[in-house]
C-alpha atoms as a PDB file:
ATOM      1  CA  UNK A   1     137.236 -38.536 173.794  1.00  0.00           C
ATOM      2  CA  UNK A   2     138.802 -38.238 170.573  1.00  0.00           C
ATOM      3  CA  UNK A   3     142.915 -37.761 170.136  1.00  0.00           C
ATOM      4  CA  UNK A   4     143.788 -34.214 167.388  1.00  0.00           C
ATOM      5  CA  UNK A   5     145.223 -35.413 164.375  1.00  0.00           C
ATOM      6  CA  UNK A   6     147.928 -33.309 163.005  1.00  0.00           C
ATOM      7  CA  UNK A   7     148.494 -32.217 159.073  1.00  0.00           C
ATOM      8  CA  UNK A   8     150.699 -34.568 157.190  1.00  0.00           C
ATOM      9  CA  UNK A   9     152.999 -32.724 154.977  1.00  0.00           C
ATOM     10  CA  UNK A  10     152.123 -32.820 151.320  1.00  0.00           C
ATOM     11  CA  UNK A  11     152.942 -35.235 148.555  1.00  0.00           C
ATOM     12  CA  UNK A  12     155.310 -33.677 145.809  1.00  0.00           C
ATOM     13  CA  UNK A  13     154.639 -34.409 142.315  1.00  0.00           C
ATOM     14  CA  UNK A  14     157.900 -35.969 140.956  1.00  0.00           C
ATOM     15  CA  UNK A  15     160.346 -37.677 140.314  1.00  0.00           C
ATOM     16  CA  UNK A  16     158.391 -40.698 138.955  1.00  0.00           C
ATOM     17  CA  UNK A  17     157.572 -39.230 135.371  1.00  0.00           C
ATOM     18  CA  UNK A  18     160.267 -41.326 133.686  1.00  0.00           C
ATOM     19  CA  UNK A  19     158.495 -44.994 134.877  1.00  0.00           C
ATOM     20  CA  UNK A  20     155.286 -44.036 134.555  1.00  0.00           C
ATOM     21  CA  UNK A  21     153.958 -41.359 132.401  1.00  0.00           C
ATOM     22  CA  UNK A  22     155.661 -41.890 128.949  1.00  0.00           C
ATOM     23  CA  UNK A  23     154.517 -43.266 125.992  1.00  0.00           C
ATOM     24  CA  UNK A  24     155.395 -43.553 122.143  1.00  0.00           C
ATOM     25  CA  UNK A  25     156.141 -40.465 120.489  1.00  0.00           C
ATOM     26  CA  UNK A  26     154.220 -38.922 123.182  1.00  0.00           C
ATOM     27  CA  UNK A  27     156.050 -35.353 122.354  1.00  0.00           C
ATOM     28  CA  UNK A  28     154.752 -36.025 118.718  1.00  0.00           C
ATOM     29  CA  UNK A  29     151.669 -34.070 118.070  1.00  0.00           C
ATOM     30  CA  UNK A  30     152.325 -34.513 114.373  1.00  0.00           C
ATOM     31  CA  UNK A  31     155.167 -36.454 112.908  1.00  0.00           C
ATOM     32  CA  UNK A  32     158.433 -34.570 112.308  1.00  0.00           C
ATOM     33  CA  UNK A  33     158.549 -33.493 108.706  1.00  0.00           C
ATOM     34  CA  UNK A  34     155.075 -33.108 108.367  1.00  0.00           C
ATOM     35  CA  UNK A  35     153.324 -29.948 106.693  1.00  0.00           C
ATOM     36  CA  UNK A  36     153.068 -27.224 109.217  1.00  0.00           C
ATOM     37  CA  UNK A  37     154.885 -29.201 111.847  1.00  0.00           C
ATOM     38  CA  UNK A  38     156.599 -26.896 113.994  1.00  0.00           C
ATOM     39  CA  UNK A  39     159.361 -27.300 116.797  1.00  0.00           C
ATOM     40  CA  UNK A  40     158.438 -26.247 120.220  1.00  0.00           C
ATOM     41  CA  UNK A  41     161.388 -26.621 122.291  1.00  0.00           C
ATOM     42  CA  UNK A  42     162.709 -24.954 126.209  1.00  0.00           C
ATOM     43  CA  UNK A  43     164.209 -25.332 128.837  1.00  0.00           C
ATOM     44  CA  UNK A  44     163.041 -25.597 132.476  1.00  0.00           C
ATOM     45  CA  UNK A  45     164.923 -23.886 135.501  1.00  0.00           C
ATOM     46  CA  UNK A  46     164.676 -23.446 139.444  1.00  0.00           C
ATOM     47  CA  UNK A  47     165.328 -20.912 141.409  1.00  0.00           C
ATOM     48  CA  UNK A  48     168.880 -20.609 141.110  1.00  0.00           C
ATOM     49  CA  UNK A  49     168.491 -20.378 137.040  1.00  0.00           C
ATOM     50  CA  UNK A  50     169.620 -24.537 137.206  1.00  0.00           C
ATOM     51  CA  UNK A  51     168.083 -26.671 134.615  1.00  0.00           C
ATOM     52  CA  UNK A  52     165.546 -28.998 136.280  1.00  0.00           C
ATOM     53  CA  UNK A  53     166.496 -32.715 135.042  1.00  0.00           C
ATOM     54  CA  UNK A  54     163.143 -34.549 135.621  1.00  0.00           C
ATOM     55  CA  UNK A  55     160.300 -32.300 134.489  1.00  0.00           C
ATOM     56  CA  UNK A  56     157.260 -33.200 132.395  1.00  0.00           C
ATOM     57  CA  UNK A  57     155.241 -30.808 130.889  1.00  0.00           C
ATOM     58  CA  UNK A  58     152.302 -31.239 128.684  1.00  0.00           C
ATOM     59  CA  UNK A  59     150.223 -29.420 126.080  1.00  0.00           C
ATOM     60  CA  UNK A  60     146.999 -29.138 124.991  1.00  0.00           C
ATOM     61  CA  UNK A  61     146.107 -26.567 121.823  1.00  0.00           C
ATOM     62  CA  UNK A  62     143.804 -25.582 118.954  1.00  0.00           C
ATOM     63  CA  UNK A  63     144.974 -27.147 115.704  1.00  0.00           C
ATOM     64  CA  UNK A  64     145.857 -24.471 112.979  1.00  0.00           C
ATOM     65  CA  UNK A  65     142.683 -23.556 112.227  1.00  0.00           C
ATOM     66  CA  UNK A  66     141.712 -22.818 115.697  1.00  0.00           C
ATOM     67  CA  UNK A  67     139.394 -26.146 116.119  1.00  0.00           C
ATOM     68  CA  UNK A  68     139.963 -27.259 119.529  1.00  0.00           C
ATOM     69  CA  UNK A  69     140.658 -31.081 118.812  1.00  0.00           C
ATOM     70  CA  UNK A  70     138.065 -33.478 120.340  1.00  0.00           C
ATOM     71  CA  UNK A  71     139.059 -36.565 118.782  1.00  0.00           C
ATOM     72  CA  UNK A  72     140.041 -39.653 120.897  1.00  0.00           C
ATOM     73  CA  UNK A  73     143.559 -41.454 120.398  1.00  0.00           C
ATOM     74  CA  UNK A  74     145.775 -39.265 122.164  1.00  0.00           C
ATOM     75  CA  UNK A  75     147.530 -42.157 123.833  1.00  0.00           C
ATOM     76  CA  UNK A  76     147.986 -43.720 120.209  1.00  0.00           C
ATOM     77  CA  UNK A  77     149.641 -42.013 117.743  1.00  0.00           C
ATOM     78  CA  UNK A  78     148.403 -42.773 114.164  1.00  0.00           C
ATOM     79  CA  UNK A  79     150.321 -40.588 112.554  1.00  0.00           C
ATOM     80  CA  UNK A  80     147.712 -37.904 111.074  1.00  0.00           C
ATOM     81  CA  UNK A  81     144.796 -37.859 113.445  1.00  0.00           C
ATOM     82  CA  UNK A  82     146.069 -34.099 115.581  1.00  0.00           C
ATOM     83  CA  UNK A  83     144.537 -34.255 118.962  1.00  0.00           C
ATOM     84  CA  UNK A  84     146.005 -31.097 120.832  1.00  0.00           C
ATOM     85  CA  UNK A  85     147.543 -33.177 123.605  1.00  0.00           C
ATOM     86  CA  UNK A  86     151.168 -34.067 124.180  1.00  0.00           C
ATOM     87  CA  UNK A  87     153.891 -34.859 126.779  1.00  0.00           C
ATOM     88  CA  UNK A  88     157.514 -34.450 126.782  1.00  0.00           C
ATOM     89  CA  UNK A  89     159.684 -35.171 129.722  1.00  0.00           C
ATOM     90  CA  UNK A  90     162.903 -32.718 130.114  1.00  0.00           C
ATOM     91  CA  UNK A  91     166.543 -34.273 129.497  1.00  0.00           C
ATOM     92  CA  UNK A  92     169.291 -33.721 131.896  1.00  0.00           C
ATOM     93  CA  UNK A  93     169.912 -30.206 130.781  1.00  0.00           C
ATOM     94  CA  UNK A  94     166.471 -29.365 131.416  1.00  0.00           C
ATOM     95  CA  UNK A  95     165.305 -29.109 127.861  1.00  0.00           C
ATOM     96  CA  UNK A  96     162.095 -30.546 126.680  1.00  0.00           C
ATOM     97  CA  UNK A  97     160.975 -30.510 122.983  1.00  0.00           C
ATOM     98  CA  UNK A  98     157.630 -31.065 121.111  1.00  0.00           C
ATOM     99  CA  UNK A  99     156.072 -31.797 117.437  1.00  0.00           C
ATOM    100  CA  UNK A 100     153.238 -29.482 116.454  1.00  0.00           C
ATOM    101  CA  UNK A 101     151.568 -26.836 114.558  1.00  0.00           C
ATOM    102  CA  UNK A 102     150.974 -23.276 115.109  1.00  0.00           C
ATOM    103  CA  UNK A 103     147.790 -23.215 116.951  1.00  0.00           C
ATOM    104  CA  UNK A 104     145.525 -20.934 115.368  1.00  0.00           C
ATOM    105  CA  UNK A 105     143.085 -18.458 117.735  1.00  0.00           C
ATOM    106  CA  UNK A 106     140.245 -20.416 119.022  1.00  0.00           C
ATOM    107  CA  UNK A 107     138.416 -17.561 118.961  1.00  0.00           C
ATOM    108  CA  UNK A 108     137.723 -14.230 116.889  1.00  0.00           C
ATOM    109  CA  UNK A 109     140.223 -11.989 117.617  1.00  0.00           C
ATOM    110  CA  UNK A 110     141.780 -13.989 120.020  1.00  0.00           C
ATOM    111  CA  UNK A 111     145.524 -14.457 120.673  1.00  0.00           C
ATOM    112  CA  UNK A 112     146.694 -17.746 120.036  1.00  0.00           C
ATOM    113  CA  UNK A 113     148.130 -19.821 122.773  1.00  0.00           C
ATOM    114  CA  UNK A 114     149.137 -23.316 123.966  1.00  0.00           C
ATOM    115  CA  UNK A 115     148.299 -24.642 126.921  1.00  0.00           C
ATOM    116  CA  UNK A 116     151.424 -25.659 129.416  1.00  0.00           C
ATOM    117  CA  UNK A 117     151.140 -27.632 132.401  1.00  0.00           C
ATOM    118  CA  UNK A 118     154.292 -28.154 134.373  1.00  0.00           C
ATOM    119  CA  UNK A 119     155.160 -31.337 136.862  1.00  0.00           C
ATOM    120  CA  UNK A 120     158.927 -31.220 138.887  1.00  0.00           C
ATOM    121  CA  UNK A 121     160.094 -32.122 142.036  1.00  0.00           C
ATOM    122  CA  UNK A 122     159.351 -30.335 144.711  1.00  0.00           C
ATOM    123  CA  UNK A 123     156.083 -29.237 143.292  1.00  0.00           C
ATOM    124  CA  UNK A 124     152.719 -30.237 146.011  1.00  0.00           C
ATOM    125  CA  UNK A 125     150.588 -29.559 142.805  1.00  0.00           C
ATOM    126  CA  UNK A 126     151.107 -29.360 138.969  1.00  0.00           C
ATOM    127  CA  UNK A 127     151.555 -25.234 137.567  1.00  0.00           C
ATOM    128  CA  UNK A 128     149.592 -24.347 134.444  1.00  0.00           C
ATOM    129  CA  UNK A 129     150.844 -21.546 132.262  1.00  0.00           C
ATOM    130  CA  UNK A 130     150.531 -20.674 128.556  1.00  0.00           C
ATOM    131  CA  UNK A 131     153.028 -20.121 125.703  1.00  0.00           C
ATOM    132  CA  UNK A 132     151.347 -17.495 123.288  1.00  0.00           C
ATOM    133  CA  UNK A 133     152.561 -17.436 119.954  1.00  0.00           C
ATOM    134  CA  UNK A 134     154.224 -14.209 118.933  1.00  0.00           C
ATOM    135  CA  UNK A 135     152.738 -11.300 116.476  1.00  0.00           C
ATOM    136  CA  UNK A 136     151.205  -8.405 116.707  1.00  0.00           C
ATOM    137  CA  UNK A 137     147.881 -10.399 117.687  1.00  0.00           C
ATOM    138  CA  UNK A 138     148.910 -10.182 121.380  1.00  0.00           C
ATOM    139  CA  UNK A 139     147.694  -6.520 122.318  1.00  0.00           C
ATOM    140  CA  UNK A 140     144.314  -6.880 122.666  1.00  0.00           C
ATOM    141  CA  UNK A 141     144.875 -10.784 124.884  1.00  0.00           C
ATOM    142  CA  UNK A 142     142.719  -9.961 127.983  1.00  0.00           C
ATOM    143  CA  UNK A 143     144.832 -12.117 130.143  1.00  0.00           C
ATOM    144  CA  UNK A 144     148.255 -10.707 128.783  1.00  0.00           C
ATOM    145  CA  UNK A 145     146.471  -7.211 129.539  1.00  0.00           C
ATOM    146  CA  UNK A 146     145.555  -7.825 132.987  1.00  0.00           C
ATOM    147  CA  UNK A 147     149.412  -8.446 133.937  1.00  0.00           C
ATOM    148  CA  UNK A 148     152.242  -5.714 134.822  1.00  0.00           C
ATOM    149  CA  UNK A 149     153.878  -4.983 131.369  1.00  0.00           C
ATOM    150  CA  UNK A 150     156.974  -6.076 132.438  1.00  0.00           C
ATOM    151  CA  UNK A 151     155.513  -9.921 133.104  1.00  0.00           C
ATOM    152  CA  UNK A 152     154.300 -10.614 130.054  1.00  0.00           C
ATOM    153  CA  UNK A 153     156.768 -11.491 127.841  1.00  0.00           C
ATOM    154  CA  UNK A 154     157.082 -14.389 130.071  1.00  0.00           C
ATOM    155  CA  UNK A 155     154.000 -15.885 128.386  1.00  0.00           C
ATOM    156  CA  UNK A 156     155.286 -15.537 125.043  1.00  0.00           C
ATOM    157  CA  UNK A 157     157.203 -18.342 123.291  1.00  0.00           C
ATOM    158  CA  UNK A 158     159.989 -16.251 120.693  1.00  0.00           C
ATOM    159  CA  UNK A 159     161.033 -17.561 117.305  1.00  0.00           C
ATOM    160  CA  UNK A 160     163.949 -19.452 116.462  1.00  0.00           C
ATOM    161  CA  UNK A 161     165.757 -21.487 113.790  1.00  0.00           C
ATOM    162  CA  UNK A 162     163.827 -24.361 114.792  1.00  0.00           C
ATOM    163  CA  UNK A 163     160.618 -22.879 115.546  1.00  0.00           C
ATOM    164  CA  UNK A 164     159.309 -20.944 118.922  1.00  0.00           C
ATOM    165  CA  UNK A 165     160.848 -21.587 122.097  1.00  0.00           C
ATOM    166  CA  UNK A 166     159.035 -21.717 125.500  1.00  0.00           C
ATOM    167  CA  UNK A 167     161.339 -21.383 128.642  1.00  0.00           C
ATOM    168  CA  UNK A 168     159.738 -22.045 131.684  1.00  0.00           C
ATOM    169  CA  UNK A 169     161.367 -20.398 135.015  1.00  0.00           C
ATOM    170  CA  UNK A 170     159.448 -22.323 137.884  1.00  0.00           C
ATOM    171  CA  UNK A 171     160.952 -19.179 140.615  1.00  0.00           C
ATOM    172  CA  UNK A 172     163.014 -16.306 140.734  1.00  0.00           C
ATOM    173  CA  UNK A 173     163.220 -12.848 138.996  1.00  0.00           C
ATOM    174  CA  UNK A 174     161.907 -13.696 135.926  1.00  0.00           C
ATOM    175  CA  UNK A 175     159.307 -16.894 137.186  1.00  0.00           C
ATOM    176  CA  UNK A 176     156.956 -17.250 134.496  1.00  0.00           C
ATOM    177  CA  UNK A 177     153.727 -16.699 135.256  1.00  0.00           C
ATOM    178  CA  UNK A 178     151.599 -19.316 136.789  1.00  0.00           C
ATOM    179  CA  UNK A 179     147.721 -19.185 136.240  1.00  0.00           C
ATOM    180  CA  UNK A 180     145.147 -21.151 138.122  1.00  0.00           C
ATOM    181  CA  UNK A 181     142.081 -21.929 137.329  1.00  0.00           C
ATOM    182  CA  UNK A 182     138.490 -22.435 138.659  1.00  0.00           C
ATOM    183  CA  UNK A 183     138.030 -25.497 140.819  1.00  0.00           C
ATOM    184  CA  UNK A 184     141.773 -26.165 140.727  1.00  0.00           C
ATOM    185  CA  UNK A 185     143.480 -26.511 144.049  1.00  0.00           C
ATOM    186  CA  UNK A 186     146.720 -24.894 145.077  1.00  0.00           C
END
């Protein structure tokens, strides 16, 4: 005779980022100062439009000229070898900030985008968004096409004084939009 087991709840993903995830200059895709280095900065929020304290997001891009990096050394930051990928963890006002370069599109015609992947409290599974860069490049985006007009400028990062800004609302009116993709599990 065997006894039913019942469901355990799930795991959330946080708040653990700050002791285990970060490494040097992680946030630095290129040095600060560089040629073409560009500030991509935002600010995570709940619900209630609060900032989230203990976020982590990473990226993952095409370099400028639309190469989709595949060297090794993302860990290790030498300095001038760009491999896509970065981390930044959000401060207590929710605001998270990285060194890059405009991504260019990784394909003809294509709008170019970064990749976002969000972690937070509360979260049973990491969200995956991305942060297109604005221009008039952005009409013919399948993926922008395929949502309600009124959702999409939640995919795209605006320009600032210190480069393009990416706000990430994880609920409410204006939640940005979450994608998933195949194989992933909600």
């Amino acid at each position: 005779m065997s006894t039913p087991m019942t469901a355990t709840p799930g795991q959330t993903v946080g708040p653990f980022f700050g002791y285990a995830l970060p490494f040097d200059r992680c946030h630095e895709l290129v040095p600060p100062g560089s040629p073409n280095a560009v500030h991509v900065s935002g600010i995570v929020t709940d619900g209630a439009d609060r900032p989230v304290p203990d976020a982590l997001l990473e990226i993952w891009q095409a370099d400028a000229d639309g190469a989709v990096p595949r060297s090794a050394g993302s860990l290790r930051r030498d300095g001038f070898t760009f491999t896509g990928w970065g981390r930044a963890s959000t401060g207590d006002d929710g605001r998270y900030s990285f060194s890059t370069v405009v991504p260019g599109p990784s394909q003809p015609g294509a709008a170019p985008f970064i990749l976002v992947t969000v972690f937070a409290r509360g979260l049973l599974n990491r969200l995956f968004t991305r942060a297109y860069v604005p221009g008039d490049h952005l009409a013919d985006d399948p993926l922008l096409a395929s949502l309600p007009p009124d959702r999409r400028d939640t995919l795209i990062a605006s320009r600032d004084a210190g480069g393009l800004r990416f706000d990430v609302r994880l609920q409410g009116p204006r939640e940005t939009v979450f994608l998933r993709y195949p194989g992933h599990q909600r």
